[in-house]
PDB file of N, CA and C in Angstrom:
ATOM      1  N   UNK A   1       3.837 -17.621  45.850  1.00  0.00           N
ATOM      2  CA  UNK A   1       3.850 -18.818  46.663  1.00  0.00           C
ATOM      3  C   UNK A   1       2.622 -19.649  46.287  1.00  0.00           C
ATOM      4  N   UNK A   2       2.807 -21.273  46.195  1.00  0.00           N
ATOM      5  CA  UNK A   2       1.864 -21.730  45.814  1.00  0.00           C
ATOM      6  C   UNK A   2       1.204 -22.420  47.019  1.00  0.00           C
ATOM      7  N   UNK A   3      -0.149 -22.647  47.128  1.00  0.00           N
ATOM      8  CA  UNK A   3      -0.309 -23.600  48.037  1.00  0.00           C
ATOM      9  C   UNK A   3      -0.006 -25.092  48.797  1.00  0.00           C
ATOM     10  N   UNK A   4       0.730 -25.346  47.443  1.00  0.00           N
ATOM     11  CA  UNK A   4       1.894 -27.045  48.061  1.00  0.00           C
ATOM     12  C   UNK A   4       3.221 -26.324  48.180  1.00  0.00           C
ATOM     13  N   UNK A   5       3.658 -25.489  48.602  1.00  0.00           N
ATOM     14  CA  UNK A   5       4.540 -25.148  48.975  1.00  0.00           C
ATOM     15  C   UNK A   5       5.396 -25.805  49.955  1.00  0.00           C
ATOM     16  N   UNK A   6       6.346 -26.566  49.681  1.00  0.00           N
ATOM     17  CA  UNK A   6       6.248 -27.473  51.496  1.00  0.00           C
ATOM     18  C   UNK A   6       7.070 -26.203  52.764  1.00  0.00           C
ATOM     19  N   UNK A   7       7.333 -24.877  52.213  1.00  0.00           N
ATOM     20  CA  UNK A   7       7.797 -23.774  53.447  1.00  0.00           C
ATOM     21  C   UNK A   7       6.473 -23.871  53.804  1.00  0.00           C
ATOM     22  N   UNK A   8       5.326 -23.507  53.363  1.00  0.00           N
ATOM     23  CA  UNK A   8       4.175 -23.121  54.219  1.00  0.00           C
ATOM     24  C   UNK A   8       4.109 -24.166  55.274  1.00  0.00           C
ATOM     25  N   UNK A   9       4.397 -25.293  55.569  1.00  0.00           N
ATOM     26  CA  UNK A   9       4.467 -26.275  56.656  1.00  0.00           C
ATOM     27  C   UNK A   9       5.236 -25.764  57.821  1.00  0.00           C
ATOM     28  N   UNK A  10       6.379 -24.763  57.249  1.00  0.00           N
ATOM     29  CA  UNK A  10       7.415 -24.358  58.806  1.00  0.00           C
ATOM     30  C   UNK A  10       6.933 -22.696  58.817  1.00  0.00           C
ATOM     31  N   UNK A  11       6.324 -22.296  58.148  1.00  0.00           N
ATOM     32  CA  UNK A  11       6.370 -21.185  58.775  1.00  0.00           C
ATOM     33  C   UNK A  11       5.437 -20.804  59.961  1.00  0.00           C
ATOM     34  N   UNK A  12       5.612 -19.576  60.566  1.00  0.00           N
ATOM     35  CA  UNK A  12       4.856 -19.382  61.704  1.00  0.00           C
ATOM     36  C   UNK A  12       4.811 -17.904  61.608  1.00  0.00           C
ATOM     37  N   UNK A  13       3.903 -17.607  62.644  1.00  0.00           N
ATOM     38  CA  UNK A  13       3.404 -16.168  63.002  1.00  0.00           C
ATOM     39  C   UNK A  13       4.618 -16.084  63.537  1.00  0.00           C
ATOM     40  N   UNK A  14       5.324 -14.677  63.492  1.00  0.00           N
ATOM     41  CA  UNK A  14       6.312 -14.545  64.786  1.00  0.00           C
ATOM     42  C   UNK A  14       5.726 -13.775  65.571  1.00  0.00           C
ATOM     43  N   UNK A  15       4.314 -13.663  66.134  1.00  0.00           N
ATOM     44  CA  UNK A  15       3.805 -13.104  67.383  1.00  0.00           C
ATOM     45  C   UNK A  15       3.434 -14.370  68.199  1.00  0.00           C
ATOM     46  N   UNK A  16       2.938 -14.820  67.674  1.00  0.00           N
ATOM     47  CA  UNK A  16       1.611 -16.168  68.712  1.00  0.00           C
ATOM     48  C   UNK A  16       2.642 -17.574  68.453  1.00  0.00           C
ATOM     49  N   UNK A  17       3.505 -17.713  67.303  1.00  0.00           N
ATOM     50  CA  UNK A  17       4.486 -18.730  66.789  1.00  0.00           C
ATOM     51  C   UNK A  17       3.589 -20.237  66.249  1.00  0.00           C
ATOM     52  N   UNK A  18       2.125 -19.447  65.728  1.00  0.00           N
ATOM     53  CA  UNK A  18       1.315 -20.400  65.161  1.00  0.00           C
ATOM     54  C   UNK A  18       0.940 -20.187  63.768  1.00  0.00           C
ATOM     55  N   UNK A  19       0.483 -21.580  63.366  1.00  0.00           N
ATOM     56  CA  UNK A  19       0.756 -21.769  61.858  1.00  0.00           C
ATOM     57  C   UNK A  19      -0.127 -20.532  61.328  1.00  0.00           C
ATOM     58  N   UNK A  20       0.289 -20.169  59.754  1.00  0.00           N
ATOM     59  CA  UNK A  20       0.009 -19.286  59.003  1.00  0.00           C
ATOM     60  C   UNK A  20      -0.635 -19.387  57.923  1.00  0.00           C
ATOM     61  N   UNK A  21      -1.545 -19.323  56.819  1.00  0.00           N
ATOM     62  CA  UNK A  21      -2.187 -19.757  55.871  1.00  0.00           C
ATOM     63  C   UNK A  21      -2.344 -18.156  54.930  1.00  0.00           C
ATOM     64  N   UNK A  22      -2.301 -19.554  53.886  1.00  0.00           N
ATOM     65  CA  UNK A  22      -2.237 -18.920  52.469  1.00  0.00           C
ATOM     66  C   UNK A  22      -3.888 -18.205  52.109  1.00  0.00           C
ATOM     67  N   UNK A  23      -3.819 -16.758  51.761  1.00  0.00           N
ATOM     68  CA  UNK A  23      -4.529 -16.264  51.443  1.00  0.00           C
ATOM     69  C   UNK A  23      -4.665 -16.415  49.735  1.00  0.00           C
ATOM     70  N   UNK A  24      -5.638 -16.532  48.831  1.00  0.00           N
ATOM     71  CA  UNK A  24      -5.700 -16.114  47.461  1.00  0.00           C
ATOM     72  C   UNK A  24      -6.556 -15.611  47.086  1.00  0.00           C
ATOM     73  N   UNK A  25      -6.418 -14.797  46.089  1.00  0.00           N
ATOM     74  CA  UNK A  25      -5.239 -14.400  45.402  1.00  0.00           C
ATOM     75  C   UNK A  25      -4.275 -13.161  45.813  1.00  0.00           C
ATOM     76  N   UNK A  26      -4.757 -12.814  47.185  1.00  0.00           N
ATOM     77  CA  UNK A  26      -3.281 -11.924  47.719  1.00  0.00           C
ATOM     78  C   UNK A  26      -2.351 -12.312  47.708  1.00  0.00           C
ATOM     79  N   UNK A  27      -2.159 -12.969  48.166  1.00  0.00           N
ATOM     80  CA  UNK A  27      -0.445 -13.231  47.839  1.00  0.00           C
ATOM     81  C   UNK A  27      -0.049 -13.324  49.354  1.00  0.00           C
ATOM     82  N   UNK A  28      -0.492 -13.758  50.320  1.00  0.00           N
ATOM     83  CA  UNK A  28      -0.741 -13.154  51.327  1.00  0.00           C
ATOM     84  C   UNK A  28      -0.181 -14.263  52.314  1.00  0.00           C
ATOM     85  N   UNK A  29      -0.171 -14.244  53.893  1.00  0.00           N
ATOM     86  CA  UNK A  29      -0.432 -15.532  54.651  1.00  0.00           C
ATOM     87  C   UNK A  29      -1.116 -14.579  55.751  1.00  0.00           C
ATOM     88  N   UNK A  30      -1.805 -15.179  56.072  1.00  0.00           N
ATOM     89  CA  UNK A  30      -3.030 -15.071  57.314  1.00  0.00           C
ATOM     90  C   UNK A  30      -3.058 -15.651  58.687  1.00  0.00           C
ATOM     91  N   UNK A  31      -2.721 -15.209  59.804  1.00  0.00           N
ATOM     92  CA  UNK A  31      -3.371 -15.778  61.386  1.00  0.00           C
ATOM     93  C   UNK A  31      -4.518 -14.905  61.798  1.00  0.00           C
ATOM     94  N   UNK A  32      -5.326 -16.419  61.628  1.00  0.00           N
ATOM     95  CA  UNK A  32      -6.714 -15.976  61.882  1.00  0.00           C
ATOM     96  C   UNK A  32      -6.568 -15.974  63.730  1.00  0.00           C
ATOM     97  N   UNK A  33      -5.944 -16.229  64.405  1.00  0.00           N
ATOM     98  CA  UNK A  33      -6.417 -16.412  65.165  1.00  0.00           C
ATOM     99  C   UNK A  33      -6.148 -14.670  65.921  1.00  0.00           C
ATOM    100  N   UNK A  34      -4.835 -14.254  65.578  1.00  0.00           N
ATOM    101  CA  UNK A  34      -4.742 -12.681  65.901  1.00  0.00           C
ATOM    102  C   UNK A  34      -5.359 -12.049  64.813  1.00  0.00           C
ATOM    103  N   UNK A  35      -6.166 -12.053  63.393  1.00  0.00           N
ATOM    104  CA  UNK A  35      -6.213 -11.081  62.703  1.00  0.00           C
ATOM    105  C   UNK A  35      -5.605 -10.268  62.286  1.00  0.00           C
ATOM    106  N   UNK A  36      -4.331 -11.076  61.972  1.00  0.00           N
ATOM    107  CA  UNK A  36      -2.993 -10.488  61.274  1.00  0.00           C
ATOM    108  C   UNK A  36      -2.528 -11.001  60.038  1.00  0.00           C
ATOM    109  N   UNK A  37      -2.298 -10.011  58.881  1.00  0.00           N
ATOM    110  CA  UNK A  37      -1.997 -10.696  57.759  1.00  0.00           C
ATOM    111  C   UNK A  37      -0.782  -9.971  57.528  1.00  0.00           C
ATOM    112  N   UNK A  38       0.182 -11.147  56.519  1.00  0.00           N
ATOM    113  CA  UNK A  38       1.387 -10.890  56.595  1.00  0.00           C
ATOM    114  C   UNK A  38       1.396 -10.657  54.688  1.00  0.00           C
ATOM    115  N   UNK A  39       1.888  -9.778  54.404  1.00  0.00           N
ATOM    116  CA  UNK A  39       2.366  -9.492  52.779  1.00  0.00           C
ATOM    117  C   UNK A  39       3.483 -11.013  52.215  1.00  0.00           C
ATOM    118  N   UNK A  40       3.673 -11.168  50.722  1.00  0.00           N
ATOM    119  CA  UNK A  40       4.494 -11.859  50.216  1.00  0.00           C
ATOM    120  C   UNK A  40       4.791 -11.071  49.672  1.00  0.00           C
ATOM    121  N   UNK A  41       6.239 -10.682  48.785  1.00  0.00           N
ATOM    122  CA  UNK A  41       6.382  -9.736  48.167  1.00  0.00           C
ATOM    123  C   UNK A  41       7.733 -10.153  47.169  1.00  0.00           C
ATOM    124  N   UNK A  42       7.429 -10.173  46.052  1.00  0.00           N
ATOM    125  CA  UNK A  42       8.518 -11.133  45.287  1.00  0.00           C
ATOM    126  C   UNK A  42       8.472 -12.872  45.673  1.00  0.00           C
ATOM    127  N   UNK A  43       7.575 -13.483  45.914  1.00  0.00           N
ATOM    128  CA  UNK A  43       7.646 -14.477  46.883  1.00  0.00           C
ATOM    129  C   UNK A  43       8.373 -14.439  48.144  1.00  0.00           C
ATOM    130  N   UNK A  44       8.736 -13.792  48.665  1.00  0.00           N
ATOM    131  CA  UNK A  44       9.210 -13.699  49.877  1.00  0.00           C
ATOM    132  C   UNK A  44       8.408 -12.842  50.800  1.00  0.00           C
ATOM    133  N   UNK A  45       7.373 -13.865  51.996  1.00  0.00           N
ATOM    134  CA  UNK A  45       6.714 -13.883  52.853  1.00  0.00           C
ATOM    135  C   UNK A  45       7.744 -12.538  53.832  1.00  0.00           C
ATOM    136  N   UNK A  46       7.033 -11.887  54.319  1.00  0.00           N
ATOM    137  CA  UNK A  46       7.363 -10.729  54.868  1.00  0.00           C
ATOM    138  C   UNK A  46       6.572 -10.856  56.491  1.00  0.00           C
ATOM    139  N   UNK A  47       7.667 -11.809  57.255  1.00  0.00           N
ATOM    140  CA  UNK A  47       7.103 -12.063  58.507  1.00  0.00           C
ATOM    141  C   UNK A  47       7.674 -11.477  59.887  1.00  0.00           C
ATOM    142  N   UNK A  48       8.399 -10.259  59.810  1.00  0.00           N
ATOM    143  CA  UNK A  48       8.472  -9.241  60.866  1.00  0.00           C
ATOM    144  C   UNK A  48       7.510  -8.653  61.572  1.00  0.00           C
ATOM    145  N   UNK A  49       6.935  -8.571  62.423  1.00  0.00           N
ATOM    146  CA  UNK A  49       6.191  -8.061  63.089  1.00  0.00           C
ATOM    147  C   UNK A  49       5.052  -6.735  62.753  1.00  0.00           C
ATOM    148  N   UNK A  50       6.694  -6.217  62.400  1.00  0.00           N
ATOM    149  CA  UNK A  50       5.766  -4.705  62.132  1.00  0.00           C
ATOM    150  C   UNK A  50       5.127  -4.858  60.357  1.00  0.00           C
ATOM    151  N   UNK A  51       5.676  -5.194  59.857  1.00  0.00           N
ATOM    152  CA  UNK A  51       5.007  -5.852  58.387  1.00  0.00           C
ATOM    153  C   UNK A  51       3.795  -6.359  58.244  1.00  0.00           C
ATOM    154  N   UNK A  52       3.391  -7.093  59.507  1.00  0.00           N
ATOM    155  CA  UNK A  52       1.437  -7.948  59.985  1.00  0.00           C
ATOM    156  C   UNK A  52       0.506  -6.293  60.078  1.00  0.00           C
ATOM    157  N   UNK A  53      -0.056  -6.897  59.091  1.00  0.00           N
ATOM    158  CA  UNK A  53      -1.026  -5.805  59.423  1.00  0.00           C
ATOM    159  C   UNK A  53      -2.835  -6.464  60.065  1.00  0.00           C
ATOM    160  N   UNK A  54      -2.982  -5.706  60.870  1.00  0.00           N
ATOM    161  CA  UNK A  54      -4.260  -5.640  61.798  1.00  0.00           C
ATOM    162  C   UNK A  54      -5.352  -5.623  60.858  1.00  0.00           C
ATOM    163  N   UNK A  55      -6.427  -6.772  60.794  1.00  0.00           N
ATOM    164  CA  UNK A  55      -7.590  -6.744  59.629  1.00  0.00           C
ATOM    165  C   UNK A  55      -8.852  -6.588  60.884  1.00  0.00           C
ATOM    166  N   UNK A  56      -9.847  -5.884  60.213  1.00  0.00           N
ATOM    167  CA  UNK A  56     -11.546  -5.916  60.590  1.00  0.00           C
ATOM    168  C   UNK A  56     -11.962  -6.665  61.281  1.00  0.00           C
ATOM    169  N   UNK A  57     -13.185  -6.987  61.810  1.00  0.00           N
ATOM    170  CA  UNK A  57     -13.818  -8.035  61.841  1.00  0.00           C
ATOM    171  C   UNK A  57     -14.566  -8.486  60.686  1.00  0.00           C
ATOM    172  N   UNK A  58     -15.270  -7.410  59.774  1.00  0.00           N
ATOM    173  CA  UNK A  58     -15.350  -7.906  58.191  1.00  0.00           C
ATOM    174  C   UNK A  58     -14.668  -8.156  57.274  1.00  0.00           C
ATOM    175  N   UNK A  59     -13.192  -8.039  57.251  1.00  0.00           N
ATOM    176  CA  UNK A  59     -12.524  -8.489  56.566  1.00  0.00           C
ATOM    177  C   UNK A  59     -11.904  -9.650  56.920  1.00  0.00           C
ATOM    178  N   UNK A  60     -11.886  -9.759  58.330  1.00  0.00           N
ATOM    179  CA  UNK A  60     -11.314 -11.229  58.892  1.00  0.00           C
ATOM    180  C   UNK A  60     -12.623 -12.685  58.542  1.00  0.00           C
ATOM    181  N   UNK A  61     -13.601 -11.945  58.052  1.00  0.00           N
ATOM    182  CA  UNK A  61     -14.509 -13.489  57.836  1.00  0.00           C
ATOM    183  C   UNK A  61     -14.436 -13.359  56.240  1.00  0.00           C
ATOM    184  N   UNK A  62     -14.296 -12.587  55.622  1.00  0.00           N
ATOM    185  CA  UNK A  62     -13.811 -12.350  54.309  1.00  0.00           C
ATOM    186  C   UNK A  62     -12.837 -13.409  53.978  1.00  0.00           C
ATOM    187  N   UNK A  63     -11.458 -13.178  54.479  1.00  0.00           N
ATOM    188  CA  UNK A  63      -9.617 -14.209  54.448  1.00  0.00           C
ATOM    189  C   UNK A  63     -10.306 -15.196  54.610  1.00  0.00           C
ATOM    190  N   UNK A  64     -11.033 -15.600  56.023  1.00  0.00           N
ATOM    191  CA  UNK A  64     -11.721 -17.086  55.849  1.00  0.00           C
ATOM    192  C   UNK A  64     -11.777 -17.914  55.017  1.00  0.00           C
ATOM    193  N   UNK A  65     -12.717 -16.797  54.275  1.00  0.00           N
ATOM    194  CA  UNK A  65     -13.344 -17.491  52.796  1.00  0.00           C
ATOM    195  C   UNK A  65     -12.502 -18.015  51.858  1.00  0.00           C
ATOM    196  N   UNK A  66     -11.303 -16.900  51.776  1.00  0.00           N
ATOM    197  CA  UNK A  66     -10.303 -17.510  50.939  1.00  0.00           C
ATOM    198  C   UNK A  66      -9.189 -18.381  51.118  1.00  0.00           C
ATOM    199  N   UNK A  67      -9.184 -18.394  52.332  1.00  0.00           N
ATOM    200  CA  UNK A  67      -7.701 -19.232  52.576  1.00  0.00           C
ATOM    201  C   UNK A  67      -7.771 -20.480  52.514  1.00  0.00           C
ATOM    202  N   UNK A  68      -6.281 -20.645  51.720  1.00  0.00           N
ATOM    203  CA  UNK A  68      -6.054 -22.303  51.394  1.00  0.00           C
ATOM    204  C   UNK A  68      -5.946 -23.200  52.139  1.00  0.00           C
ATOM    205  N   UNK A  69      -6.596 -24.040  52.396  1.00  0.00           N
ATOM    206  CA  UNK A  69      -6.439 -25.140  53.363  1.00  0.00           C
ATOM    207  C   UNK A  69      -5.006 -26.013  53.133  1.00  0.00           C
TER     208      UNK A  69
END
C-alpha cells in the first residue's frame, strides 16, 4: 500500500471507527489513539479485530515517528 492510496481515506479502525495511518516500512496501518496496529498482507489491510495487535508505550512513540501523514 502506498501512501496516496485514496482507500487509506475510508478506512477505519473497526474498534474506535477512527482513521488509520500508514506505518513505513511495515506495511502496516496504525491507531495511535488505541495503540493498535493492524498488518497488510499481500496488500490487503487486515482489519478484524482480532488481527490489531496491542503495541508498548515504546513502541507506540516509535510508529509515531514513522507514520505517513
Amino acid at each position: 500500500m502506498k501512501p496516496d492510496d485514496p482507500l487509506l481515506q475510508i478506512l477505519a479502525c473497526p474498534l474506535d471507527k477512527g482513521p488509520l495511518h500508514l506505518v513505513a516500512p511495515d506495511d502496516a496501518l496504525y491507531n495511535p489513539r488505541l495503540h493498535r496496529r493492524y498488518p497488510i498482507v499481500d496488500g490487503i489491510p487486515q482489519l478484524l479485530p482480532a488481527s490489531g495487535e496491542q503495541v508498548s508505550d515504546d513502541e507506540h512513540e516509535e510508529l509515531l515517528k514513522r507514520m505517513t501523514p
